[in-house]
N, C-alpha and C. Protein backbone atom coordinates (compact mmCIF):
# COMPACT_ATOMS: atom_id res chain seq x y z
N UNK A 1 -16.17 1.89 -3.00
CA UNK A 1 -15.21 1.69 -1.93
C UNK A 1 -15.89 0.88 -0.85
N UNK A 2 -15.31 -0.23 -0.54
CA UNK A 2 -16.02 -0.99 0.43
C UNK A 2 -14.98 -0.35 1.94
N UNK A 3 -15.82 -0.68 2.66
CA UNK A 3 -14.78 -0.40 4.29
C UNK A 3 -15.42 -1.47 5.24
N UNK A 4 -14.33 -2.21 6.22
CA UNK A 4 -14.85 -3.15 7.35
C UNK A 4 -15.19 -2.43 8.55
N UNK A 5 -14.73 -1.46 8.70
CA UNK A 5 -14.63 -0.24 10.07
C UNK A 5 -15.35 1.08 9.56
N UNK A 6 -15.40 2.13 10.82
CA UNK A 6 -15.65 3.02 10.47
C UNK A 6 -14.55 4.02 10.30
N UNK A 7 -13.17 3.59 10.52
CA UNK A 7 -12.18 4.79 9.87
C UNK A 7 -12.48 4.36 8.06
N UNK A 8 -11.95 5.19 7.22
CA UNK A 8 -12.18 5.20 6.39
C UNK A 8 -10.23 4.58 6.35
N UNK A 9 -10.43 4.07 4.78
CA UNK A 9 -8.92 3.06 4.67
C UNK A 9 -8.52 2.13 5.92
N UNK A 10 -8.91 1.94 6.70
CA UNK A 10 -8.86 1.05 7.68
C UNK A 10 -9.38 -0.40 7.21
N UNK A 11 -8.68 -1.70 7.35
CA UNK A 11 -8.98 -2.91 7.21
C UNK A 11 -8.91 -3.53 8.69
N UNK A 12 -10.22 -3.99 9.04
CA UNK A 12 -10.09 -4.93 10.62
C UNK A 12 -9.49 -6.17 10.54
N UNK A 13 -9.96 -6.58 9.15
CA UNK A 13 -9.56 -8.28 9.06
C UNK A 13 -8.82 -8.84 8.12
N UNK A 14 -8.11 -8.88 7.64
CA UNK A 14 -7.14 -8.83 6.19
C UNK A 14 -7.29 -10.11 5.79
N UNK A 15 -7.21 -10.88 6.69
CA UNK A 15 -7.96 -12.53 5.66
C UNK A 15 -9.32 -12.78 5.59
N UNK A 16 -9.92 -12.13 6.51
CA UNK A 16 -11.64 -12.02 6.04
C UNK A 16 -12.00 -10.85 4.68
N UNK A 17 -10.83 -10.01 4.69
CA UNK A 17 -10.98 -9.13 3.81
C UNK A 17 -10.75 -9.97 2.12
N UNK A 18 -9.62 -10.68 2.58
CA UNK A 18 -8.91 -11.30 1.10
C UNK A 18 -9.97 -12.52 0.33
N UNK A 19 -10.63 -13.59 1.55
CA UNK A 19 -11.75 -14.06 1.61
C UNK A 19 -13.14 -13.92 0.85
N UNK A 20 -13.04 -12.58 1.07
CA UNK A 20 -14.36 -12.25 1.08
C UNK A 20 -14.28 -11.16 -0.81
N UNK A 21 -13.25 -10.88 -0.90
CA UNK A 21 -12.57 -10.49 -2.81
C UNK A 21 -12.50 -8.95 -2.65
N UNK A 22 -12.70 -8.58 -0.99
CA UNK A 22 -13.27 -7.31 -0.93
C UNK A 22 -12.05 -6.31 -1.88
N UNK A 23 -12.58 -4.97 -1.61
CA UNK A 23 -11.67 -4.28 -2.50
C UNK A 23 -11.54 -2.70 -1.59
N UNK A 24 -10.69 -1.89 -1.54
CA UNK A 24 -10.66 -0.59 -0.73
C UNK A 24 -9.78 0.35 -2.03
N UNK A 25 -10.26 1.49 -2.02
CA UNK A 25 -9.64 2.70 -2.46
C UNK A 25 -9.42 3.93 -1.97
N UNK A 26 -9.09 4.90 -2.01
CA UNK A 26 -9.02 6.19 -2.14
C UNK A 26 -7.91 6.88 -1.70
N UNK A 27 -8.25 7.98 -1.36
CA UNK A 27 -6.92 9.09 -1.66
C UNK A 27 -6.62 9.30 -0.51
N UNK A 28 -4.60 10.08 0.16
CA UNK A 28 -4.68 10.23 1.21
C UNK A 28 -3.61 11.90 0.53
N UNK A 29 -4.08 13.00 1.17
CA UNK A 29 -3.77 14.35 0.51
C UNK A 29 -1.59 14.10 0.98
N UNK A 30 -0.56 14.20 0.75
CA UNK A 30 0.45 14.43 0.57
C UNK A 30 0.67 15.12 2.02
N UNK A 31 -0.10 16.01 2.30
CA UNK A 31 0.61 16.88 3.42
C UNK A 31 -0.07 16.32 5.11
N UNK A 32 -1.00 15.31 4.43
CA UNK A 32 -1.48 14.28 5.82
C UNK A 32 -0.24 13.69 5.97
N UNK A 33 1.33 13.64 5.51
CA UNK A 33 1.83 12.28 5.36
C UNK A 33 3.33 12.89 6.21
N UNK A 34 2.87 13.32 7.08
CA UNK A 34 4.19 13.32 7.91
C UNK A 34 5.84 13.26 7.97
N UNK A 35 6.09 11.91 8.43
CA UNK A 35 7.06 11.46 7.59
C UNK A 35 7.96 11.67 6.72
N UNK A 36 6.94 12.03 5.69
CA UNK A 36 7.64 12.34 4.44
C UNK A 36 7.67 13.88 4.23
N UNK A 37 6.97 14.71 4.91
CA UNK A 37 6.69 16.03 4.59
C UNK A 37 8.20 16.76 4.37
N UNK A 38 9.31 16.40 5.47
CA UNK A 38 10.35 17.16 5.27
C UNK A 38 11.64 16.80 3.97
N UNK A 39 10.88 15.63 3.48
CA UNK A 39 11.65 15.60 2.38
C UNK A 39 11.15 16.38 0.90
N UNK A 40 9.89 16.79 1.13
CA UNK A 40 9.34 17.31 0.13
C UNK A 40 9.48 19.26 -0.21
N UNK A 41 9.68 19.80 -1.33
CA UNK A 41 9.32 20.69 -1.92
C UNK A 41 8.13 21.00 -1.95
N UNK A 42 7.31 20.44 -2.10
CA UNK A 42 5.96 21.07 -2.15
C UNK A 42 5.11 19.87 -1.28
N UNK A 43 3.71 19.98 -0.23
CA UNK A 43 2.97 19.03 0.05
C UNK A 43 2.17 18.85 -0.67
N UNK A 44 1.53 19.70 -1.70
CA UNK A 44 0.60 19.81 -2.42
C UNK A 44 -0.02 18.34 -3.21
N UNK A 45 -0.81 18.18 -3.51
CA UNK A 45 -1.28 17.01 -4.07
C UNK A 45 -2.02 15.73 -3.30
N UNK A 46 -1.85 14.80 -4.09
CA UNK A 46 -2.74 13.55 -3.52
C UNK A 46 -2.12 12.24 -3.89
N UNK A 47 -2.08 10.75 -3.29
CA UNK A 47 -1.89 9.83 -3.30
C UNK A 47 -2.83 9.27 -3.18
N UNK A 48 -3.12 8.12 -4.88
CA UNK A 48 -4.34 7.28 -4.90
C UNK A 48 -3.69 5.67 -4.43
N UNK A 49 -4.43 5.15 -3.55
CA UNK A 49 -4.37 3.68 -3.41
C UNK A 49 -5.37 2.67 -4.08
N UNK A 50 -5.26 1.71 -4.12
CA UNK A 50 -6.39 0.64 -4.11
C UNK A 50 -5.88 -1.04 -3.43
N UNK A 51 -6.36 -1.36 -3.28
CA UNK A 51 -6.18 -2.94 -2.21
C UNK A 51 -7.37 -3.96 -2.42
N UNK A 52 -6.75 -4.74 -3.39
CA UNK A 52 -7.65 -5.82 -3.86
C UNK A 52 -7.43 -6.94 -3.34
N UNK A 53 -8.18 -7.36 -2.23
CA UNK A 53 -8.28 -8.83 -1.56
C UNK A 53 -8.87 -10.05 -2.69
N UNK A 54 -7.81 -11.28 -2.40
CA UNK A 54 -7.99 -12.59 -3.39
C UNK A 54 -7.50 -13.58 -2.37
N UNK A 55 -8.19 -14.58 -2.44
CA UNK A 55 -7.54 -15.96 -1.95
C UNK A 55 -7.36 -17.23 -2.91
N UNK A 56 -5.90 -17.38 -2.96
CA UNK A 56 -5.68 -18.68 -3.74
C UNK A 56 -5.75 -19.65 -3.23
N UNK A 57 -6.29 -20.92 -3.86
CA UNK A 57 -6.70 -22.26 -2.98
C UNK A 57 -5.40 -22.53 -2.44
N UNK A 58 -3.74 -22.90 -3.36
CA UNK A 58 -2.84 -23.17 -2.96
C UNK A 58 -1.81 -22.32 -2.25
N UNK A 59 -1.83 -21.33 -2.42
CA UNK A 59 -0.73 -20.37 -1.63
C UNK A 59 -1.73 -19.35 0.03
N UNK A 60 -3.59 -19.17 -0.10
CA UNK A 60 -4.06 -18.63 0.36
C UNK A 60 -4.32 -17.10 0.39
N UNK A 61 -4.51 -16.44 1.36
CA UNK A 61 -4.77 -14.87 1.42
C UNK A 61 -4.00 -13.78 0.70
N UNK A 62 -3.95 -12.91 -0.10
CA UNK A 62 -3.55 -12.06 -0.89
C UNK A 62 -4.07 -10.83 -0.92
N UNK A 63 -3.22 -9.72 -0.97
CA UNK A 63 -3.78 -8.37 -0.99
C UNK A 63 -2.77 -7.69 -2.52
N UNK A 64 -3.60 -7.38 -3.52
CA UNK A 64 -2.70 -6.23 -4.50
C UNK A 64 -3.01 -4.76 -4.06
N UNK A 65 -1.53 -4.55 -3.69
CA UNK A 65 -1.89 -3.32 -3.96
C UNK A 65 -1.24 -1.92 -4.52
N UNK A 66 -1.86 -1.44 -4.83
CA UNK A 66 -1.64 -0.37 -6.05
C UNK A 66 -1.64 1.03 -5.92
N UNK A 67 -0.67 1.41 -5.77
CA UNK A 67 -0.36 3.34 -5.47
C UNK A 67 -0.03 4.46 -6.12
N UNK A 68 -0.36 5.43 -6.98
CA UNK A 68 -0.02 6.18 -7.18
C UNK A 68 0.08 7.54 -7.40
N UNK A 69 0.92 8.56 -7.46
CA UNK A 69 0.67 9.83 -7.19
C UNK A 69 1.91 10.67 -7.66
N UNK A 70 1.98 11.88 -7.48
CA UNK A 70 2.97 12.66 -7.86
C UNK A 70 3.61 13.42 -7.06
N UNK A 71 5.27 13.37 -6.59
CA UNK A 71 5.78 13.98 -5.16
C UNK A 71 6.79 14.92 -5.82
N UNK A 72 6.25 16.27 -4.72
CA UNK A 72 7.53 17.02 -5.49
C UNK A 72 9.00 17.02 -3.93
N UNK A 73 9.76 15.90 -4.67
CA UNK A 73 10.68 16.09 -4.06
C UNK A 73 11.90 17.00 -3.82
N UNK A 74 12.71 17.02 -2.79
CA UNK A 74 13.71 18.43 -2.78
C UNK A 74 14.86 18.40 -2.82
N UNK A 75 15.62 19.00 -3.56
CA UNK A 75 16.89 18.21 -4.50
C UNK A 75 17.75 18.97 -3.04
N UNK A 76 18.53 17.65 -2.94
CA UNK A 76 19.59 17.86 -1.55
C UNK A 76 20.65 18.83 -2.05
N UNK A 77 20.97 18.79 -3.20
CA UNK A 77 21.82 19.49 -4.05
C UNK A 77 21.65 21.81 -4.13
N UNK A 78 20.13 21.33 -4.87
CA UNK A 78 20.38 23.05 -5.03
C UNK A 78 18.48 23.03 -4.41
N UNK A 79 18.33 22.26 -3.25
CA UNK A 79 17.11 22.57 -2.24
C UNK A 79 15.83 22.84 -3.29
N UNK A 80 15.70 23.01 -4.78
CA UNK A 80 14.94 23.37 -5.49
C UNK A 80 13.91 22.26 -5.87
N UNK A 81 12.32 22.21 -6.26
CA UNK A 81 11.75 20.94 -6.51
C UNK A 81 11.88 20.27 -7.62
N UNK A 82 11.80 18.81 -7.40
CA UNK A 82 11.99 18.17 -8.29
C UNK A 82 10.29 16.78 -8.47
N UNK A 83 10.40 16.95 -9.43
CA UNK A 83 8.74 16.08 -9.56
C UNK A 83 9.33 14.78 -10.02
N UNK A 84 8.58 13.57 -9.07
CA UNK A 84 8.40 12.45 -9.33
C UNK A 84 7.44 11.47 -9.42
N UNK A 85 6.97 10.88 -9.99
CA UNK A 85 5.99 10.06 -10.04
C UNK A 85 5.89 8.59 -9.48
N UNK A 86 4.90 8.37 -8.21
CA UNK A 86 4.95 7.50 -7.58
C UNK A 86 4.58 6.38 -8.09
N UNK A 87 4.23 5.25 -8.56
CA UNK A 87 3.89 4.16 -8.75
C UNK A 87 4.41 2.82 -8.07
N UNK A 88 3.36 2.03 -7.61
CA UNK A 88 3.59 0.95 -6.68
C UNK A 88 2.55 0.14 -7.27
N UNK A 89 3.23 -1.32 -7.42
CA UNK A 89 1.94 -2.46 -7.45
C UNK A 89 2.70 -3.32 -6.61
N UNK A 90 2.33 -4.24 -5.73
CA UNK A 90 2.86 -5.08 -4.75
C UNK A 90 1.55 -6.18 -4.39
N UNK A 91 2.27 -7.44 -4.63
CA UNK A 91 1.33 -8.34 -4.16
C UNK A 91 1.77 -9.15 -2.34
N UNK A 92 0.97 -8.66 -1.24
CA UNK A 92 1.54 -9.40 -0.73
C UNK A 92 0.60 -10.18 0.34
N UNK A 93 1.43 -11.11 0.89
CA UNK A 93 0.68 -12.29 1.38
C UNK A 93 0.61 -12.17 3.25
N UNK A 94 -0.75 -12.15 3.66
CA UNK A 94 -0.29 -11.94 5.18
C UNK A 94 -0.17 -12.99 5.71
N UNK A 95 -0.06 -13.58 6.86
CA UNK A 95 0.77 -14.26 7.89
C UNK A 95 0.12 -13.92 9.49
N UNK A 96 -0.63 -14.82 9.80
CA UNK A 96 -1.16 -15.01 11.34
C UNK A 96 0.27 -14.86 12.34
N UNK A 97 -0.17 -14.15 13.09
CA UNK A 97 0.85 -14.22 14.35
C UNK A 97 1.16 -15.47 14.90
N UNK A 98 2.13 -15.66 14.40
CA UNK A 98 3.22 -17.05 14.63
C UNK A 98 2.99 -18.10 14.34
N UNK A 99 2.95 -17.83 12.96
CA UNK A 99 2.87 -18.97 11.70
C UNK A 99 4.23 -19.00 10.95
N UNK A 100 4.48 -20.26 11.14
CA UNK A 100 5.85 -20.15 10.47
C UNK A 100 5.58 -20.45 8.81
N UNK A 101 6.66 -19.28 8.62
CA UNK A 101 6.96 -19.03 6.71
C UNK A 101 7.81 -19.97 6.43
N UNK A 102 7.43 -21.24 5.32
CA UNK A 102 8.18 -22.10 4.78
C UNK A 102 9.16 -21.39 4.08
N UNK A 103 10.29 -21.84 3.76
CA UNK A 103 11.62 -21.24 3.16
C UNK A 103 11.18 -20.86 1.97
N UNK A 104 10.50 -21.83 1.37
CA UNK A 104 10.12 -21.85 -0.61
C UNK A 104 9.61 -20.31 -0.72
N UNK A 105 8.81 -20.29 0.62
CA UNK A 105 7.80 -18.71 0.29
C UNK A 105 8.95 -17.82 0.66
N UNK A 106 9.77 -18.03 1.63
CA UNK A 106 10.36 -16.89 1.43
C UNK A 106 11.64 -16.08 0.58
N UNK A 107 11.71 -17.13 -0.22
CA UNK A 107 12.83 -17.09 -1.19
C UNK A 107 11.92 -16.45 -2.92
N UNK A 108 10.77 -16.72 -2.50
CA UNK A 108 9.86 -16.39 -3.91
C UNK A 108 9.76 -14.51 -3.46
N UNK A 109 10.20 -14.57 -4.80
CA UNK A 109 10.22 -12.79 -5.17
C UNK A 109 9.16 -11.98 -5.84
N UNK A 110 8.02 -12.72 -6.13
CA UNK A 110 6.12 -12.26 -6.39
C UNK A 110 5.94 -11.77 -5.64
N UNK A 111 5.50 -12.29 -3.93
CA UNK A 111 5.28 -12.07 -2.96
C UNK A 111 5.94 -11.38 -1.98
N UNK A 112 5.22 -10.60 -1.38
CA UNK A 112 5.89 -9.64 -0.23
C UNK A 112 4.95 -10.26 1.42
């Protein structure tokens, strides 16, 4: 697990990160996750990430990244749990504060 900071999962620089091929992982426990806690049946468990920085010569900075885990969600119906399995892969491209996005990129459906 590489880290730029001292929080842990924290990225300072996301195009020095993508630059540089760096790579970040690890887990964040289910019941750290706020948010989401009141939709859940159970907090129990864990969510794995990973975030693989790449830069393409022609398009530039890139982050994949990759999530998954198991949520026990709570059926609105009869309140009882229901298990789902998270999976996420997403490639997406960052963007300097007030850089304008050509149309082409934003009509392309690879990229987030």
């Amino acid at each position: 697990m590489s880290n730029q900071d001292s929080k842990p999962g924290y990225i300072a620089d996301v195009f020095k990160f993508a630059a540089e091929q760096r790579s970040l992982s690890g887990r964040v426990q289910v019941a750290a996750m706020q948010r989401l806690a009141d939709q859940l049946a159970d907090t129990a468990g864990a969510v794995e990430y990973r975030i693989e920085g790449s830069r393409e010569p022609e398009s530039g900075p890139r982050l994949l990244l990759k999530i998954d885990g198991r949520l026990m969600l709570r059926c609105q119906r009869c309140l009882s749990g229901l298990g789902w399995d998270l999976t996420v892969s997403t490639l997406l491209q960052p963007v300097r504060a007030g850089q304008e996005i050509p149309d082409d990129e934003l009509e392309d459906d690879e990229v987030d």
